[in-house]
C-alpha atoms as a PDB file:
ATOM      1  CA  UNK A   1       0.000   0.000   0.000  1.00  0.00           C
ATOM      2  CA  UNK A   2       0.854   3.417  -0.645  1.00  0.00           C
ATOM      3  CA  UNK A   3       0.106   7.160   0.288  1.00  0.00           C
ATOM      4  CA  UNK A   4       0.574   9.811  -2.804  1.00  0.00           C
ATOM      5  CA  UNK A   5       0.206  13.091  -3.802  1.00  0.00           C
ATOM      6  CA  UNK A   6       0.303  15.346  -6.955  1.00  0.00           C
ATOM      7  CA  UNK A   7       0.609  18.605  -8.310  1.00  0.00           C
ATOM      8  CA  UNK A   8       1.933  20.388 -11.722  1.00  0.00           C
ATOM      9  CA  UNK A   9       2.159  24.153 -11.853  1.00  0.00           C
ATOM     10  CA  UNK A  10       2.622  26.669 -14.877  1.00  0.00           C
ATOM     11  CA  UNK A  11       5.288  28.291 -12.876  1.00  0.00           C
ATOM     12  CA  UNK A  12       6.024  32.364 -12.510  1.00  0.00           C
ATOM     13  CA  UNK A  13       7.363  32.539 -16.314  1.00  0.00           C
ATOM     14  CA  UNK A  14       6.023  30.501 -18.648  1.00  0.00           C
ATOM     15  CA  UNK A  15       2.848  30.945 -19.973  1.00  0.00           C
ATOM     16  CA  UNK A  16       1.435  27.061 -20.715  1.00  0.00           C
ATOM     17  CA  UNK A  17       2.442  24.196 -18.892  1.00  0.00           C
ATOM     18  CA  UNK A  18       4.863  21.563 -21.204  1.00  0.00           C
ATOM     19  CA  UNK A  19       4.755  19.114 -17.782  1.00  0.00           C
ATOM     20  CA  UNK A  20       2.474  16.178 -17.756  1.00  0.00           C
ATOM     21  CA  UNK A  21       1.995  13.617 -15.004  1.00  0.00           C
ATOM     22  CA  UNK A  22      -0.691  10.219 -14.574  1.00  0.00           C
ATOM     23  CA  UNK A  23      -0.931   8.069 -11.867  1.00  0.00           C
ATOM     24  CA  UNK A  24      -2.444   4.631 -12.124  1.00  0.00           C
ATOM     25  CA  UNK A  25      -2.529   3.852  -8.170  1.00  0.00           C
ATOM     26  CA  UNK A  26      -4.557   0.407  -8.602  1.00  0.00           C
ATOM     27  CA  UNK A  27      -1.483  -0.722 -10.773  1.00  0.00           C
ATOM     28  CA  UNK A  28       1.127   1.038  -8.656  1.00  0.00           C
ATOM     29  CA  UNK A  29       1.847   3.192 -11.719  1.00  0.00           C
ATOM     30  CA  UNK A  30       2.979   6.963 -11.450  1.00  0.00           C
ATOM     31  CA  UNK A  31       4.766   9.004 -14.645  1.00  0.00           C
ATOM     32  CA  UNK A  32       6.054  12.416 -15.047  1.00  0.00           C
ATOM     33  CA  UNK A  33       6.537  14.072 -18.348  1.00  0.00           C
ATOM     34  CA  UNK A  34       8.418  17.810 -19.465  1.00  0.00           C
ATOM     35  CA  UNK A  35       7.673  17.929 -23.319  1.00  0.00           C
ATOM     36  CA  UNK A  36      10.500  19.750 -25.389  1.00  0.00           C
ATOM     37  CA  UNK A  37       9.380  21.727 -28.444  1.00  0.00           C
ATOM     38  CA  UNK A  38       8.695  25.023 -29.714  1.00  0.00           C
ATOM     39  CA  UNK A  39       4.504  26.718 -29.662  1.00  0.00           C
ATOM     40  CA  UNK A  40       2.524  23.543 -27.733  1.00  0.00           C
ATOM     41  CA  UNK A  41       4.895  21.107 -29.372  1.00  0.00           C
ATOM     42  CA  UNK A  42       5.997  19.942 -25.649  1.00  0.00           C
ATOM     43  CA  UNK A  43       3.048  19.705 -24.423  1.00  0.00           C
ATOM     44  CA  UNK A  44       1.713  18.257 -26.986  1.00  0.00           C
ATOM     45  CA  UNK A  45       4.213  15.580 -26.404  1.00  0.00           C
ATOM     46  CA  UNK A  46       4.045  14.667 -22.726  1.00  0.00           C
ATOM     47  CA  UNK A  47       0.306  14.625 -23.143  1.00  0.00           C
ATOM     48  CA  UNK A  48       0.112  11.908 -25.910  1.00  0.00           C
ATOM     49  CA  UNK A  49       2.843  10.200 -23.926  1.00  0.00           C
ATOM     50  CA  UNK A  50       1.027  10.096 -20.619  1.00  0.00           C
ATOM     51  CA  UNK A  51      -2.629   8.810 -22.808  1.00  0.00           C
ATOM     52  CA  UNK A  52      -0.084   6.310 -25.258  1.00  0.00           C
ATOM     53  CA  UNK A  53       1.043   4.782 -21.368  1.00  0.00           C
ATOM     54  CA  UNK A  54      -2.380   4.229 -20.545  1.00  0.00           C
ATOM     55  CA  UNK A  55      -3.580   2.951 -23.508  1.00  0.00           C
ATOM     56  CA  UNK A  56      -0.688   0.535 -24.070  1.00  0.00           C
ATOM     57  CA  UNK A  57      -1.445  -0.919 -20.097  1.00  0.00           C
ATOM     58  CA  UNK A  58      -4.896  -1.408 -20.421  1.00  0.00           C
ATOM     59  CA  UNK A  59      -4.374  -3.285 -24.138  1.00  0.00           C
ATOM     60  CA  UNK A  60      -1.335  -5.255 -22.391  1.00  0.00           C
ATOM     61  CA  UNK A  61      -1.470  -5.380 -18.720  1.00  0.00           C
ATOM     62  CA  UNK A  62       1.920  -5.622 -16.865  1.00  0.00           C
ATOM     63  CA  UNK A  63       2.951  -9.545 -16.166  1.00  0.00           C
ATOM     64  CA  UNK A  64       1.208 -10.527 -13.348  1.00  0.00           C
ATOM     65  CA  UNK A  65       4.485 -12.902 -12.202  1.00  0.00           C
ATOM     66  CA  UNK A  66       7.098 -11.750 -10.170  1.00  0.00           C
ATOM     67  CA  UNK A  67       9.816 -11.800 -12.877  1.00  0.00           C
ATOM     68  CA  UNK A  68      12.047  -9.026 -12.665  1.00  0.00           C
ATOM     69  CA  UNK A  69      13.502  -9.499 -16.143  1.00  0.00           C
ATOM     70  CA  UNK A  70      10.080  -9.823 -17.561  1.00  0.00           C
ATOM     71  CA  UNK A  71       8.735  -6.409 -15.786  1.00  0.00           C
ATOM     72  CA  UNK A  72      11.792  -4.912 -16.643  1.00  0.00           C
ATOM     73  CA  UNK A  73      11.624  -5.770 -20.596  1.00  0.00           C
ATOM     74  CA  UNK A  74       7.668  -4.828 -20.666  1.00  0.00           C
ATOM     75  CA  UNK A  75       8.486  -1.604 -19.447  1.00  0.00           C
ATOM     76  CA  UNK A  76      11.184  -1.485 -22.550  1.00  0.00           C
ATOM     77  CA  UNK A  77       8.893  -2.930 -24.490  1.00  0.00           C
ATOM     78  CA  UNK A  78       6.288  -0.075 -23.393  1.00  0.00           C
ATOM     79  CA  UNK A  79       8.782   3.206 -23.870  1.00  0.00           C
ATOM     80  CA  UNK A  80      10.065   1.519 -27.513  1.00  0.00           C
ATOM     81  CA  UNK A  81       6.361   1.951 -28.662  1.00  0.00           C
ATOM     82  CA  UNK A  82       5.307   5.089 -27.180  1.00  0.00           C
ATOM     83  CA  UNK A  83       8.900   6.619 -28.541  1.00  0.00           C
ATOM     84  CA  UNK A  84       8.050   5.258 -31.969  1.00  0.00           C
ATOM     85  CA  UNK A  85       4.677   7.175 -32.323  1.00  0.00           C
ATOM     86  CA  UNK A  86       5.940  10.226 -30.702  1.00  0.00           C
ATOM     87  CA  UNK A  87       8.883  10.272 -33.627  1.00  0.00           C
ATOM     88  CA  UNK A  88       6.306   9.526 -36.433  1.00  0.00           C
ATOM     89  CA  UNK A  89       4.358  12.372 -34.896  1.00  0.00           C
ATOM     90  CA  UNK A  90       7.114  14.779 -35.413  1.00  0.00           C
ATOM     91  CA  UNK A  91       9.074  13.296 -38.457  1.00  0.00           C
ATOM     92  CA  UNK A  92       7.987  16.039 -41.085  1.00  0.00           C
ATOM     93  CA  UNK A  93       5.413  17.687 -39.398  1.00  0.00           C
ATOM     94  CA  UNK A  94       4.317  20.485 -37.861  1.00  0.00           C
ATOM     95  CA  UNK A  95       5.383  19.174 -34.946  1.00  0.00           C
ATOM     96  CA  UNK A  96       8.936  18.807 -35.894  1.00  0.00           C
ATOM     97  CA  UNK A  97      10.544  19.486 -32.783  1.00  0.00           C
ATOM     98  CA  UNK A  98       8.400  17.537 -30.524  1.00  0.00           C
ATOM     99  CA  UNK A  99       9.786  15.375 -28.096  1.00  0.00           C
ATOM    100  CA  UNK A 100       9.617  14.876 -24.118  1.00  0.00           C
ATOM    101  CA  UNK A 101      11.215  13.613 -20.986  1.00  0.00           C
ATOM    102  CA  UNK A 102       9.423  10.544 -18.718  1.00  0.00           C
ATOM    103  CA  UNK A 103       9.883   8.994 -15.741  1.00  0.00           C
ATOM    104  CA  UNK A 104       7.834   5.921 -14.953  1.00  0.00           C
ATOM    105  CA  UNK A 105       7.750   4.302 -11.719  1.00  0.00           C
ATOM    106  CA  UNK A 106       6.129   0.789 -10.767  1.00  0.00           C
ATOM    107  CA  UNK A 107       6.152  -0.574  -7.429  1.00  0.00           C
ATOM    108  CA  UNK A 108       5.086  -3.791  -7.270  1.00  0.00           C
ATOM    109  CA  UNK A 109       5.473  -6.179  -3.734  1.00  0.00           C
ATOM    110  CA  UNK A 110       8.364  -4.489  -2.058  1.00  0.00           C
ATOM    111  CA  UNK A 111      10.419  -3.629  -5.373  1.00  0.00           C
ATOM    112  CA  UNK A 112      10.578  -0.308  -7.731  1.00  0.00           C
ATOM    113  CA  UNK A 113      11.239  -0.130 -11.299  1.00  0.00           C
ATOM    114  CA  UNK A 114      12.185   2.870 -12.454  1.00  0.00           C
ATOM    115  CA  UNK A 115      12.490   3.611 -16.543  1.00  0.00           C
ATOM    116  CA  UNK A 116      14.097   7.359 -17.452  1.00  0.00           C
ATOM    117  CA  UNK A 117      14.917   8.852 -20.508  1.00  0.00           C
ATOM    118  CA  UNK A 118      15.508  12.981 -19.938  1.00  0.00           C
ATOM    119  CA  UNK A 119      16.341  15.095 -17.357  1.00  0.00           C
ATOM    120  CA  UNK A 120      13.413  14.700 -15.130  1.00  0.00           C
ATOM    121  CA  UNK A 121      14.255  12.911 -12.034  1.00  0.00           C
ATOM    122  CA  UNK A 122      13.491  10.430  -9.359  1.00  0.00           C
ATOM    123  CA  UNK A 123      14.464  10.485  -5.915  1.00  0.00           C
ATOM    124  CA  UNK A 124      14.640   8.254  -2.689  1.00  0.00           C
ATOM    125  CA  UNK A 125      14.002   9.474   0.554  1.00  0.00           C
ATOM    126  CA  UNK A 126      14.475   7.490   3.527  1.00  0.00           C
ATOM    127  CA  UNK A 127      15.239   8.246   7.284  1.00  0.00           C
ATOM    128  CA  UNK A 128      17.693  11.473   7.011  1.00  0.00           C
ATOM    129  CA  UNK A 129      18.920  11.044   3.635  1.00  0.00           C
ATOM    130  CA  UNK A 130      17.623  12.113   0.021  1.00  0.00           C
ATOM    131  CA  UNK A 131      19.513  10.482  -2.886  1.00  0.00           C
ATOM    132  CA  UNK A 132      18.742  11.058  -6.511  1.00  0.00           C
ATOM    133  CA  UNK A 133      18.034   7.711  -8.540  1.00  0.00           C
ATOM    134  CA  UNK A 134      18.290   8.778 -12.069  1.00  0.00           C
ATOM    135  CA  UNK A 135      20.600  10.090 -13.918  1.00  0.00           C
ATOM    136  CA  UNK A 136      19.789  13.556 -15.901  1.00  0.00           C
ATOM    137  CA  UNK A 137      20.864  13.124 -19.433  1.00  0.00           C
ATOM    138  CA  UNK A 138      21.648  17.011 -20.408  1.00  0.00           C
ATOM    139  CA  UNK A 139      24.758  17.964 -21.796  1.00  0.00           C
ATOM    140  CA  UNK A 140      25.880  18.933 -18.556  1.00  0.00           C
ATOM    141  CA  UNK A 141      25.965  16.126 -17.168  1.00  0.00           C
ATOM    142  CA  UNK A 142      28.013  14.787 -19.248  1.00  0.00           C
ATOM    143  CA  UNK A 143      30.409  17.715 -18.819  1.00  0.00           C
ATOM    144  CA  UNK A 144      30.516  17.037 -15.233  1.00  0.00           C
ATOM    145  CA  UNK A 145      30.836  12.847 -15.628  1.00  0.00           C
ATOM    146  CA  UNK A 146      34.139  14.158 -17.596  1.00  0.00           C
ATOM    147  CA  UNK A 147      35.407  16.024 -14.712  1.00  0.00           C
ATOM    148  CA  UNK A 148      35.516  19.769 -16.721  1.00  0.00           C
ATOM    149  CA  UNK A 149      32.497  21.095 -14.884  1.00  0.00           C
ATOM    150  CA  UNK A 150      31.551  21.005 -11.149  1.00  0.00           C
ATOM    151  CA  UNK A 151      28.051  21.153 -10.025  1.00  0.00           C
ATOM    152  CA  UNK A 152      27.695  24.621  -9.530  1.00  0.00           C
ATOM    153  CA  UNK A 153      29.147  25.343 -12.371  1.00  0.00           C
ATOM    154  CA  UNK A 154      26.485  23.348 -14.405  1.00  0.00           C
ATOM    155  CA  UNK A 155      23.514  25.329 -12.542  1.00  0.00           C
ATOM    156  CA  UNK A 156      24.785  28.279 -14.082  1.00  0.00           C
ATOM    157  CA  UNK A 157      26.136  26.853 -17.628  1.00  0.00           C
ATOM    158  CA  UNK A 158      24.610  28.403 -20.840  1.00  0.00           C
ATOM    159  CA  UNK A 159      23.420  25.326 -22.183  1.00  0.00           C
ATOM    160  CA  UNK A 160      22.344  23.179 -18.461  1.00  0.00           C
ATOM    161  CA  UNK A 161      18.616  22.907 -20.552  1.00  0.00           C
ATOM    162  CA  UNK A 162      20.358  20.999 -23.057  1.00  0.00           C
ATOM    163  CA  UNK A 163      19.191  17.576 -23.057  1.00  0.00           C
ATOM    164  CA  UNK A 164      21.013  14.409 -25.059  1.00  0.00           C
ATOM    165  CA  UNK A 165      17.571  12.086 -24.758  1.00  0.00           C
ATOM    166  CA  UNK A 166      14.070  12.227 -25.078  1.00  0.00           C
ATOM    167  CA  UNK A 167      10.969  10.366 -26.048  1.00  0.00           C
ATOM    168  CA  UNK A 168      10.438  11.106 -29.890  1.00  0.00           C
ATOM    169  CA  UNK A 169      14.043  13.097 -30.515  1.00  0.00           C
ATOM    170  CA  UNK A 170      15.456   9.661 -32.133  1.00  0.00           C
ATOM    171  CA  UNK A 171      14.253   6.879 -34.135  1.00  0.00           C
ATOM    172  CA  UNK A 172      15.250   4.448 -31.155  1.00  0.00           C
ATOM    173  CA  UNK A 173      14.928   5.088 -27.474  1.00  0.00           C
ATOM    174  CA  UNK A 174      17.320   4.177 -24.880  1.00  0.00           C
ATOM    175  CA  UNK A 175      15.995   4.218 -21.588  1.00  0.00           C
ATOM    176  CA  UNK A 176      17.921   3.668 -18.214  1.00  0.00           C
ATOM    177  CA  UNK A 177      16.807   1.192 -15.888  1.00  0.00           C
ATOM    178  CA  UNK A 178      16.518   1.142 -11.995  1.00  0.00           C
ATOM    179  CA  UNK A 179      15.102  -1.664  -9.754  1.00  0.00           C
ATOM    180  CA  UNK A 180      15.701  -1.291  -5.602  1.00  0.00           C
ATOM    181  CA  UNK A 181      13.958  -2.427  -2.391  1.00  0.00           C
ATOM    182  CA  UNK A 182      11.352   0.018  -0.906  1.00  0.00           C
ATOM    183  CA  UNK A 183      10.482   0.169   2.424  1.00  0.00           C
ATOM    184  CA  UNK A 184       7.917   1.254   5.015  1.00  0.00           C
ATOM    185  CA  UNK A 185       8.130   5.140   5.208  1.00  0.00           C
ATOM    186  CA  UNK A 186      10.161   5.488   1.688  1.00  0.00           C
ATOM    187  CA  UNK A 187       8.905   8.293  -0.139  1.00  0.00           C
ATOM    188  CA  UNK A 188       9.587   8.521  -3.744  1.00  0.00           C
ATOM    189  CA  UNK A 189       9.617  11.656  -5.827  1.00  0.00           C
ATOM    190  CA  UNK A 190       9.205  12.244  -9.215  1.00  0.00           C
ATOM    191  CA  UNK A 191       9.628  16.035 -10.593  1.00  0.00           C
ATOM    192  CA  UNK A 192      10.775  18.237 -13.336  1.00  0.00           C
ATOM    193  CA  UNK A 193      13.315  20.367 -13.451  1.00  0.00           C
ATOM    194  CA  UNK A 194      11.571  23.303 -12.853  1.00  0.00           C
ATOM    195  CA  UNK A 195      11.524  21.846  -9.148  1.00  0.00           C
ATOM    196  CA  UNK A 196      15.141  21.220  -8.846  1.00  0.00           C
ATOM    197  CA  UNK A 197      16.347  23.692 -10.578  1.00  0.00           C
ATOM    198  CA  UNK A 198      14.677  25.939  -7.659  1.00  0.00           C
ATOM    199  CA  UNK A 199      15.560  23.645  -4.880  1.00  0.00           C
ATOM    200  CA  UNK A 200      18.583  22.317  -3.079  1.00  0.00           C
ATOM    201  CA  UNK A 201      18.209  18.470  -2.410  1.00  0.00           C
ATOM    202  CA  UNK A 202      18.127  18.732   0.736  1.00  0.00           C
ATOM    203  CA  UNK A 203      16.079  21.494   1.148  1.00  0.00           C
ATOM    204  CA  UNK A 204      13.072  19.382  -1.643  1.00  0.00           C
ATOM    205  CA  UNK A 205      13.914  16.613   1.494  1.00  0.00           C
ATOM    206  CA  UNK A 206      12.785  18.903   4.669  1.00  0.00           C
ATOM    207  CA  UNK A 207       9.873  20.039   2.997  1.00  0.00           C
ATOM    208  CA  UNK A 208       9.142  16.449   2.198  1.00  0.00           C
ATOM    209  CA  UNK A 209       9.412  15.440   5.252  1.00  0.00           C
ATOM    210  CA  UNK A 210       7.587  18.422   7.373  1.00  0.00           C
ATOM    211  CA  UNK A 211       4.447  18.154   5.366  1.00  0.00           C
ATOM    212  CA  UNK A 212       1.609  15.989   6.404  1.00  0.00           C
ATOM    213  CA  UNK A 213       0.035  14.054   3.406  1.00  0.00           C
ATOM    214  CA  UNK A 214       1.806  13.989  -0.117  1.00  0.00           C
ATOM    215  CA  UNK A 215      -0.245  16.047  -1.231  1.00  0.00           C
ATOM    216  CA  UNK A 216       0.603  18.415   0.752  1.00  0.00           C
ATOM    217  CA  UNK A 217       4.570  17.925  -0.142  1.00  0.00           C
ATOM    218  CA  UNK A 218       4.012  18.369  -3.568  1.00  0.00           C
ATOM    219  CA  UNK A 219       1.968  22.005  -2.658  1.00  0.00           C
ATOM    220  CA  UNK A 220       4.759  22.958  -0.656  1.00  0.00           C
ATOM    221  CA  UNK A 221       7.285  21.845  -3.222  1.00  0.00           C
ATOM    222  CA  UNK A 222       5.753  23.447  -5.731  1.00  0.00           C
ATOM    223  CA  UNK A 223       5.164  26.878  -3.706  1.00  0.00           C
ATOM    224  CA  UNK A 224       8.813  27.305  -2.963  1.00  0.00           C
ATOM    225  CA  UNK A 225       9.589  26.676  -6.153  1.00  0.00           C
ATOM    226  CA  UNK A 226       7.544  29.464  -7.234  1.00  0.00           C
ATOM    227  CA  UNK A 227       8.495  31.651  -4.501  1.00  0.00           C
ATOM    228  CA  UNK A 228      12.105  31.267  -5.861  1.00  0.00           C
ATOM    229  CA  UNK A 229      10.844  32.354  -9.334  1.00  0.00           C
ATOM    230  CA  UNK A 230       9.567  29.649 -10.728  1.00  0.00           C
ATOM    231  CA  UNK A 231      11.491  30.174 -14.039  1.00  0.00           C
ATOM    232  CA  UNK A 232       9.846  26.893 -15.723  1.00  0.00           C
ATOM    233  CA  UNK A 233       6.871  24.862 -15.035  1.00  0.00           C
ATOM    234  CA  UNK A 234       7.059  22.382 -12.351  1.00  0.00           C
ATOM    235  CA  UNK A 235       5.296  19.034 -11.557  1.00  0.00           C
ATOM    236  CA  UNK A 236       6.095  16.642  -8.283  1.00  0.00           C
ATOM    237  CA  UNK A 237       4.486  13.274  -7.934  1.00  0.00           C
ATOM    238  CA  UNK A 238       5.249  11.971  -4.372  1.00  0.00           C
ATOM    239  CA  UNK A 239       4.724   8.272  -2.824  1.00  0.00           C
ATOM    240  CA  UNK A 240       4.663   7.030   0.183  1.00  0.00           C
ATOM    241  CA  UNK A 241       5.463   3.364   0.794  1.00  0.00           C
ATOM    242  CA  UNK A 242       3.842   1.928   3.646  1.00  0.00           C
ATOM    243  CA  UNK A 243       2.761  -1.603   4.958  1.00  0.00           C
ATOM    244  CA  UNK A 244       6.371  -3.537   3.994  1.00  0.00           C
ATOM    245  CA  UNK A 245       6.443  -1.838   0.601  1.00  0.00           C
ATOM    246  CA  UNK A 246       3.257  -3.776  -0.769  1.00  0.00           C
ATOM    247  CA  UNK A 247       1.244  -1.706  -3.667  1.00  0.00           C
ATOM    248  CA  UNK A 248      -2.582  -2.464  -3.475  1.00  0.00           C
END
């Protein structure tokens, strides 16, 4: 069983919202989406990826056995299709420049997977700590894997927005995948980066962690964010794991 929350906000300087989010609690589902395109090409994007998800589940349900290599490559399985529409979308259109981030969680008896392709992120909290699961793929990043940037360096580089993957940039996706233990009192964030980009880790952690319900972490997320500038739009999907982990 789980407690969660959500919330997705326009932001102070932005003037539609490119963020989508679902959740799909009776499968143990949540997904957070920042589309990437010019006009309402983003959103766009992370709206037909968020309804492509859904449609995709309910046609072919998740394998009821507990086979982590079989969850794993449905969930690959999953993002290859939802990529390949998303490119045919784009390739010539209109919509030439549409693409978009994801992060899909599943918790299922005890275990997360985790499937990312972007910059949005996941993170674990538990007991004092906060620990980022993902890994952003922007250009940055990949400055600072190299060693020639340092982190605060990279919140103030010219191109930190820059992202080297997305859903629908490339003809074939390439995901990263994540599977870990969860435990009684976890609680697992998904955001954009118009949350982090406002918010210290630690800081997104005490706020976490004072508020009551997740819902009310991902208001109080989201109105620090704002109250920092909220220079993009910004989205937070929280979840609480209680009862040993177990999903309803």
């Amino acid at each position: 069983m789980f407690e969660f929350g959500f919330k997705s906000d326009t932001g102070k300087m932005r003037n539609n919202n490119q963020d989508s989010f679902f959740v799909l609690p009776d499968k143990g589902v949540f997904l957070v989406a920042d589309g990437v395109g010019g006009h309402s090409h983003g959103e766009v994007a992370s709206r037909t990826v968020m309804a492509d998800i859904a449609d995709y589940m309910n046609d072919s349900p998740i394998p009821p056995e507990d086979d982590s290599d079989g969850i794993r490559d449905y969930f690959v399985s999953l993002l290859y299709h939802v990529n390949e529409h998303i490119y045919r979308m784009a390739d010539g259109g209109s919509t030439r420049s549409m693409a978009t981030t994801l992060i899909l969680l599943y918790i299922h008896k005890g275990k997360a997977y985790v499937a990312n392709v972007g910059d949005s992120r996941l993170y674990l909290i538990r007991d004092d700590s906060i620990r980022q699961v993902t890994e952003d793929h922007t250009y940055v990043n990949d400055l600072m894997k190299k060693g020639i940037i340092d982190r605060t360096q990279a919140r103030e580089h010219p191109d930190r927005n820059l992202i080297t993957r997305a859903i629908g940039a490339e003809e074939n996706v390439r995901p990263d995948l994540y599977m870990f233990d969860v435990y009684e009192e976890d609680v697992l964030l998904l955001c954009t980066d118009g949350l982090y980009d406002m918010l210290e880790d630690e800081e997104i952690r005490k706020i976490v962690m004072k508020s009551n319900t997740m819902r009310s972490a991902c208001i109080n997320l989201i109105d620090r964010a704002n109250e920092r500038g909220g220079a993009d739009n910004i989205t937070a999907v929280t979840v609480r794991i209680q009862t040993g982990g177990q999903a309803q």
